[in-house]
Protein backbone atom coordinates (compact mmCIF):
# COMPACT_ATOMS: atom_id res chain seq x y z
CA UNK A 1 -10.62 4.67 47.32
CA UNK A 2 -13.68 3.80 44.96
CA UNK A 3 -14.36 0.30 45.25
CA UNK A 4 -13.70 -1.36 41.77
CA UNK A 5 -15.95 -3.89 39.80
CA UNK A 6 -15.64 -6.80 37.28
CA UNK A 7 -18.54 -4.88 35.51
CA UNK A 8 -16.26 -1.79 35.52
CA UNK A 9 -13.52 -3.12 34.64
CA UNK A 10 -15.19 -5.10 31.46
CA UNK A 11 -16.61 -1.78 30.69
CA UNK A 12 -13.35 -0.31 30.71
CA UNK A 13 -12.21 -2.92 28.19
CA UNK A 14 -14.93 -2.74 25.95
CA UNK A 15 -14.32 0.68 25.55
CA UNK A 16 -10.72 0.68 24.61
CA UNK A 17 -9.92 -3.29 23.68
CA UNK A 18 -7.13 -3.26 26.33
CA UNK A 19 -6.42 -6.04 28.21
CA UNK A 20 -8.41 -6.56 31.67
CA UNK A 21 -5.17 -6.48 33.99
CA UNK A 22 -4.35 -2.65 32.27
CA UNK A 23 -8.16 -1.95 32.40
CA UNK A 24 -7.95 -2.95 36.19
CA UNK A 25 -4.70 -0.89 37.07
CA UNK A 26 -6.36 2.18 35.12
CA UNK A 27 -9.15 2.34 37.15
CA UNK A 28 -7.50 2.03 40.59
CA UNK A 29 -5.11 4.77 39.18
CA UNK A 30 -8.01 7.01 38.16
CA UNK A 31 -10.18 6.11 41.28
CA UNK A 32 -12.59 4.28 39.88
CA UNK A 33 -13.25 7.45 37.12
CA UNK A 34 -14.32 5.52 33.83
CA UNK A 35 -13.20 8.54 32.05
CA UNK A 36 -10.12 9.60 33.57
CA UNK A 37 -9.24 5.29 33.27
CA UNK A 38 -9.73 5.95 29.46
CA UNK A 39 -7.08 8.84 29.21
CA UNK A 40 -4.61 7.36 31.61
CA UNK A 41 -4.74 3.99 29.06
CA UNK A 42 -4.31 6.75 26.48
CA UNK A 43 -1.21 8.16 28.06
CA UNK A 44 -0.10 4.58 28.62
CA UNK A 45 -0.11 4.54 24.99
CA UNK A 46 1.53 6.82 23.91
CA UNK A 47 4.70 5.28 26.08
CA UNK A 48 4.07 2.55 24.79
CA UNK A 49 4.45 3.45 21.09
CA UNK A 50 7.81 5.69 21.95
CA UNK A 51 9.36 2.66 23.33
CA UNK A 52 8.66 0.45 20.05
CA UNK A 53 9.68 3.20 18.08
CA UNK A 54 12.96 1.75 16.97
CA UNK A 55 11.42 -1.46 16.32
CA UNK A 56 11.09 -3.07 12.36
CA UNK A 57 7.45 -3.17 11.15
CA UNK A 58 7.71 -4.67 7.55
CA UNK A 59 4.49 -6.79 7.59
CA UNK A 60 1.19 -5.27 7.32
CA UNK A 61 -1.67 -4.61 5.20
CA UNK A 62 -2.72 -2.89 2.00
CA UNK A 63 -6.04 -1.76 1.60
CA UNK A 64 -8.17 0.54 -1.04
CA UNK A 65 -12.03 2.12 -1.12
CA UNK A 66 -13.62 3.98 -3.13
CA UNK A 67 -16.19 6.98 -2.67
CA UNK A 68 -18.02 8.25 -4.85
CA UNK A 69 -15.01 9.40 -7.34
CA UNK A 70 -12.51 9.24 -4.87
CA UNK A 71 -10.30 5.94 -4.32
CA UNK A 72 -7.41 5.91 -1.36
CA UNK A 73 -5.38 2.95 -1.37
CA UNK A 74 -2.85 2.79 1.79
CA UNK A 75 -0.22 0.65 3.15
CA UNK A 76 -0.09 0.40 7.27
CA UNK A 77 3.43 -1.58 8.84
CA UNK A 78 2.90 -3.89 11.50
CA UNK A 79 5.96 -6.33 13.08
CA UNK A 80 4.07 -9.83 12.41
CA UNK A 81 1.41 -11.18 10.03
CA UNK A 82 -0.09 -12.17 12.80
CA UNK A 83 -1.14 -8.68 13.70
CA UNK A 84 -2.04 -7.72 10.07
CA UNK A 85 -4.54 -10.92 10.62
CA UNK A 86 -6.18 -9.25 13.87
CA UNK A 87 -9.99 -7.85 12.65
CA UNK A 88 -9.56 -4.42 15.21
CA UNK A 89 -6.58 -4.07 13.06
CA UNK A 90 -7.64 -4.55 9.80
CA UNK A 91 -10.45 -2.32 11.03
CA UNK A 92 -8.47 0.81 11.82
CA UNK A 93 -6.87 0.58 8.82
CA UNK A 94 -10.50 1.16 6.82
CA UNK A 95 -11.12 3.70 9.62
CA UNK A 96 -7.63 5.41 7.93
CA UNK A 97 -9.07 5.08 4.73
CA UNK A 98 -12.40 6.35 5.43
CA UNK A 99 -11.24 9.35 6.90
CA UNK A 100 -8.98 10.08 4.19
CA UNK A 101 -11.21 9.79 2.03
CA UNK A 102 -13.31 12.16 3.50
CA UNK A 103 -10.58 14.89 4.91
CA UNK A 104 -8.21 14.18 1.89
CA UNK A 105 -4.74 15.11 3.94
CA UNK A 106 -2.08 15.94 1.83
CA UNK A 107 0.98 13.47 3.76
CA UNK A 108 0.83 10.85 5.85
CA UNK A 109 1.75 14.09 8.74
CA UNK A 110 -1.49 16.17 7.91
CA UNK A 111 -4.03 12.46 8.18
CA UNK A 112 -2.53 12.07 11.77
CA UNK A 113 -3.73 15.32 12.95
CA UNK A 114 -6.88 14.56 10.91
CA UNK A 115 -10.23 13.62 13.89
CA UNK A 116 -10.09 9.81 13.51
CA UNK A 117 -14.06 8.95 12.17
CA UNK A 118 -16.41 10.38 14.75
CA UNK A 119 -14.18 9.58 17.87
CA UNK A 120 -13.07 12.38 20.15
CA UNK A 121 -9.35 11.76 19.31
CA UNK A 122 -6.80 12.14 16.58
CA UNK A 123 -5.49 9.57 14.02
CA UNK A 124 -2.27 9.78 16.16
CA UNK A 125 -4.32 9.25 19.45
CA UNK A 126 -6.08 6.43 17.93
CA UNK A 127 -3.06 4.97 16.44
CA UNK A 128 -0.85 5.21 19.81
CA UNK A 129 -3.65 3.42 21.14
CA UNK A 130 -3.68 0.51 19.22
CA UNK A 131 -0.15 0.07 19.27
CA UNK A 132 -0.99 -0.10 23.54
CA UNK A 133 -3.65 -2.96 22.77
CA UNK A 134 -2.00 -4.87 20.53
CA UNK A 135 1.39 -4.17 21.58
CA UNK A 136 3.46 -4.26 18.35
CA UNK A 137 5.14 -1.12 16.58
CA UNK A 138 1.97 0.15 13.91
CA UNK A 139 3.49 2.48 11.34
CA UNK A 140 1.37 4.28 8.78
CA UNK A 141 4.01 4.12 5.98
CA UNK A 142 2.16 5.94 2.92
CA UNK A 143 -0.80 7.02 0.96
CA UNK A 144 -2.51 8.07 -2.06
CA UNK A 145 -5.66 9.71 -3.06
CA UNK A 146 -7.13 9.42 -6.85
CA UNK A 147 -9.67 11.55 -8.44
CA UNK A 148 -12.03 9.88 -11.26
CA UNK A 149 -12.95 6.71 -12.99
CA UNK A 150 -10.61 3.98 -11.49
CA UNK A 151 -10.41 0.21 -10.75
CA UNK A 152 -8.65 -1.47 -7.52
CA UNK A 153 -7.24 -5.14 -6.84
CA UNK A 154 -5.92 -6.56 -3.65
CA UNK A 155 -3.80 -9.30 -3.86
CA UNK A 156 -2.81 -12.21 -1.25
CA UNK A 157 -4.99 -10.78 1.88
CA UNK A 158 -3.14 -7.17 1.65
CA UNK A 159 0.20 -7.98 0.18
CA UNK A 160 -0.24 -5.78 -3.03
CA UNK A 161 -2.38 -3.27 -3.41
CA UNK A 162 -3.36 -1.50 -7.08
CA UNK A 163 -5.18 1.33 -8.37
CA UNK A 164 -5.88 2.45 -11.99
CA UNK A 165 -7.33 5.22 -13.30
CA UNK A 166 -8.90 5.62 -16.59
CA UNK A 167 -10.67 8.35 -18.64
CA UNK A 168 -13.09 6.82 -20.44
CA UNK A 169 -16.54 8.55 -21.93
CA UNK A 170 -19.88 7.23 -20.69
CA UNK A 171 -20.29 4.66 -23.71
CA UNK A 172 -17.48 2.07 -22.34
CA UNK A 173 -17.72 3.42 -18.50
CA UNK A 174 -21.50 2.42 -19.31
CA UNK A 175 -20.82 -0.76 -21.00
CA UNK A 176 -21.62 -4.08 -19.12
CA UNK A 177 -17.80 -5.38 -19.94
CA UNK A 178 -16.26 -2.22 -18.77
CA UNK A 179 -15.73 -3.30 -14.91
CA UNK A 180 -14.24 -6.58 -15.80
CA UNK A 181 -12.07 -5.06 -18.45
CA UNK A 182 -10.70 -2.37 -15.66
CA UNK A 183 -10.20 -4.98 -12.88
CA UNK A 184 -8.00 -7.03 -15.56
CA UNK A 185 -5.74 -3.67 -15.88
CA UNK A 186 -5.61 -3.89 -12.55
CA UNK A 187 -4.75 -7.56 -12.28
CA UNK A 188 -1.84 -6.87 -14.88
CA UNK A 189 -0.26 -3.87 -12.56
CA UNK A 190 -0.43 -6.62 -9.80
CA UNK A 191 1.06 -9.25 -11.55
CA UNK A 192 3.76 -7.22 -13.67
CA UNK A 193 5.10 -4.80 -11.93
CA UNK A 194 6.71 -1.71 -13.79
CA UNK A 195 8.20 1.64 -13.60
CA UNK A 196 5.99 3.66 -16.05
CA UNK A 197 2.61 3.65 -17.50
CA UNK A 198 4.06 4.50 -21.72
CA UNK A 199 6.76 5.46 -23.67
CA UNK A 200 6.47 8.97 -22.91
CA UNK A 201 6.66 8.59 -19.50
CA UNK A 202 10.18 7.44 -19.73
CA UNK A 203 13.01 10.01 -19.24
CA UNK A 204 14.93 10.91 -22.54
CA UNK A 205 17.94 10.61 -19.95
CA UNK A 206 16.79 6.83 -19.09
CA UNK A 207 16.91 5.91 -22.71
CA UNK A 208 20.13 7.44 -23.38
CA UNK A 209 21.73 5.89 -20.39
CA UNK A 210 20.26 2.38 -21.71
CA UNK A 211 21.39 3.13 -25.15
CA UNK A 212 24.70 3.86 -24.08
CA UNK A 213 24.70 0.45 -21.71
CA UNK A 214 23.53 -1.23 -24.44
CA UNK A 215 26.19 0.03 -27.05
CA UNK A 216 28.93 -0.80 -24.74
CA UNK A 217 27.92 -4.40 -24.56
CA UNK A 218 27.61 -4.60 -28.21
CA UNK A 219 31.22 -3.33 -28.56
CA UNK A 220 32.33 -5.73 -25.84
CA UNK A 221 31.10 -8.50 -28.13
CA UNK A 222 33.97 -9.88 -30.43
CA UNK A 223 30.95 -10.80 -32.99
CA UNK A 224 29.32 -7.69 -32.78
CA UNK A 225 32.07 -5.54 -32.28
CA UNK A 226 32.75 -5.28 -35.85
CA UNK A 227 29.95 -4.38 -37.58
CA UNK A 228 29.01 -1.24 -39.30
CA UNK A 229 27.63 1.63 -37.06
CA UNK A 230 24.59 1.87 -38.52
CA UNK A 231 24.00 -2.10 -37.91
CA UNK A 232 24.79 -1.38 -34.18
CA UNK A 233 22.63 1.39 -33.86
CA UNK A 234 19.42 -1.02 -35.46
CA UNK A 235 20.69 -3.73 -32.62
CA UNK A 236 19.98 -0.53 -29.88
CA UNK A 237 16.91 0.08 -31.19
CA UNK A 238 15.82 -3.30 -30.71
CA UNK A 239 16.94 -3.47 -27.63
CA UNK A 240 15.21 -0.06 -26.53
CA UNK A 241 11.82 -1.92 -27.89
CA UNK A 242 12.90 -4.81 -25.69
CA UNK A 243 13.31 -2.27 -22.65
CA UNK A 244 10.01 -0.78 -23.78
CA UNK A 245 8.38 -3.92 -22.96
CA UNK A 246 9.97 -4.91 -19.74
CA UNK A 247 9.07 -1.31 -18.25
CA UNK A 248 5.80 0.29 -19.50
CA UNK A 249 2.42 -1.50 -18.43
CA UNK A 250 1.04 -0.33 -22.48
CA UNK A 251 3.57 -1.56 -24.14
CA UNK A 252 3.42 -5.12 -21.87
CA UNK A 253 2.49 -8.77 -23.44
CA UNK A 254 -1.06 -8.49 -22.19
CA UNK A 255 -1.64 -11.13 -18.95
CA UNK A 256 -4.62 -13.17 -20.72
CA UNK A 257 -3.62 -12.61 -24.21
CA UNK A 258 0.18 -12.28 -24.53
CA UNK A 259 -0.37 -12.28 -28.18
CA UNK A 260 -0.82 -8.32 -27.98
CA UNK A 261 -0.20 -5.83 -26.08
CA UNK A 262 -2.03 -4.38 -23.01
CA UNK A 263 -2.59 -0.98 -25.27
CA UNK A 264 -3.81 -3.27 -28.07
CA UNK A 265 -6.40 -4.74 -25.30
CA UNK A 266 -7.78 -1.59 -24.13
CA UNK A 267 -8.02 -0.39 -27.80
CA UNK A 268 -9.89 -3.19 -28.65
CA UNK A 269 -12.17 -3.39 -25.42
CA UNK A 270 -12.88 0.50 -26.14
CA UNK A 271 -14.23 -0.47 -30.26
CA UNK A 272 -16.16 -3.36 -28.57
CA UNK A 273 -17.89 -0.85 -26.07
CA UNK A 274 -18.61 1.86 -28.70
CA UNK A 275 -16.60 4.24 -26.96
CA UNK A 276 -13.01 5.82 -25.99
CA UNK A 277 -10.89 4.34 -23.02
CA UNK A 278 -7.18 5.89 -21.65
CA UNK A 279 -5.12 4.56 -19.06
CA UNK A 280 -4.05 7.59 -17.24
CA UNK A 281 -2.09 6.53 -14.62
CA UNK A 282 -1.42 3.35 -11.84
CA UNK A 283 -0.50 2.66 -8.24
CA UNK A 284 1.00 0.19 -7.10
CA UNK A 285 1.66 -0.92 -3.29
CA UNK A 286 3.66 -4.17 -2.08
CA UNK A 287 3.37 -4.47 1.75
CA UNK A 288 6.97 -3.87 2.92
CA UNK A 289 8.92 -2.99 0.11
CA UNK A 290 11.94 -1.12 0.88
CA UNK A 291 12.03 -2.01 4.61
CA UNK A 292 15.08 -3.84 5.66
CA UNK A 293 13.91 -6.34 7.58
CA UNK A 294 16.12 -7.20 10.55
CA UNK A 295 17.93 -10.67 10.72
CA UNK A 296 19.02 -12.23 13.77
CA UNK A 297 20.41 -15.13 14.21
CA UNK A 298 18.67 -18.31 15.06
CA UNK A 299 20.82 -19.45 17.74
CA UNK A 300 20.89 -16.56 19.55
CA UNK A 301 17.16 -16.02 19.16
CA UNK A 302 16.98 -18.98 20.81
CA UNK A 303 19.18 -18.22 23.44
CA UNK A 304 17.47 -14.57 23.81
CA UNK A 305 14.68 -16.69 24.55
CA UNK A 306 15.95 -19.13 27.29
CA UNK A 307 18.10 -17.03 29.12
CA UNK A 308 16.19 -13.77 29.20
């Protein structure tokens, strides 16, 4: 049996970040083989990952970067904030975004049989094998990749993530004000988050169900219930404006300025930079929404705790 070394086995761990106990049982398992030591904590891994596999990972990160004219933005699932804290972490999730960047998968399926950076392994091998070092559940929930002029925000260390995208000509992409005036779209996504980007992105069968909500209330009103069809109908309409509002980012009280609206802003920002601006579209990513987050109870997390 090879003899094994501190210096090995702090080689071992500066290759794969495992702890120096795992690095130390590798290495008698693989004789002393550096190599073979890296696949078995590889293996290990991936055993490691299938057993937290049922596990709740609703905390996490959001991240975005932009190449060139590409932008990803991303959203990984860890079980603790702790672990969205942890740099290695917060580092393979920019490796994710680099390499989606550059391979541009088409699901979340196709990036995990993409070749993680320049390593010799998968984003599935490198993912199993930081769920083995830092030994939570790591789930890479979703993804997106946009094409052209865009601007991105991160809010609260990762907790929302946004990406706009604009087509604009070269006099307001060129314009000194233009990057401030994108990353304030981008702050109103964060801040007001909606369904649709206009009024034409609505379904017709969204407004009629809302009109049809709304009529039913009016007629449910003994002093509305009364009055003339055609006075009801104006009352809808108002309250379709209303809806309007509440649900498309162009038609929202602008964030700085709620005296107009954000299309009013951009329409003004584009005759102040001598050029044309349109929002085209938005993204936006809050870490964990949609997971149901399991609750236990205190007391018998406690006594989980104490009693094994």
């Amino acid at each position: 049996m090879a003899a094994i070394t501190a210096k090995d086995v702090a080689e071992l761990r500066k290759k794969t970040g495992c702890g120096m106990m795992e690095c130390k049982k590798a290495l008698v398992e693989a004789d002393g083989d550096m190599d073979v030591a890296v696949k078995v904590l590889r293996e290990k891994g991936l055993a490691a990952a299938g057993k937290k596999a049922d596990r709740i990972a609703a905390d996490g990160l959001v991240d975005t970067v932009t190449v060139g004219d590409i932008t990803a933005i991303i959203e990984v699932n860890t079980e603790t904030d702790f672990v969205a804290k942890n740099e290695s972490f917060r580092e393979f999730v920019r490796g994710l975004l680099t390499t989606i960047a550059d391979k541009k998968p088409a699901d979340v399926a196709a990036l995990s049989a993409c070749q993680y950076l320049d390593t010799d392994m998968d984003v599935n091998a490198k993912l199993n094998e930081m769920v083995f070092t830092i030994g939570e559940k790591i789930d890479i929930r979703r993804f997106d990749i946009v094409n052209g002029t865009t601007s991105t925000y991160i809010h609260g260390n990762g907790s929302i993530g946004v990406v706009v995208s604009f087509d604009a000509d070269d006099a307001a992409k060129n314009n000194a004000g233009f990057a401030e005036f994108a990353k304030n779209i981008a702050l109103q996504v964060a801040a007001y988050p909606v369904e649709y980007l206009n009024r034409e992105a609505v379904p017709a069968s969204r407004i009629a169900e809302e009109r049809e909500i709304i009529m039913s209330q009016i007629n449910n009103d003994e002093k509305n219930a009364k009055k003339p069809e055609q006075i009801k109908e104006k009352m809808v309409d108002g309250k379709i404006g209303k809806f309007y509002e509440a649900n498309c980012l162009l038609d929202q009280a602008y964030v700085k300025d709620d005296g107009m609206s954000v299309q009013k802003y951009v329409d003004a920002s584009a005759k102040e930079f001598g050029g044309n601006i349109t929002v085209t579209g938005f993204i936006r990513y809050e870490k964990g929404e949609g997971i149901q987050k399991r609750e236990e109870n205190f007391a018998e997390e406690i006594n989980k705790m104490v009693n094994g």
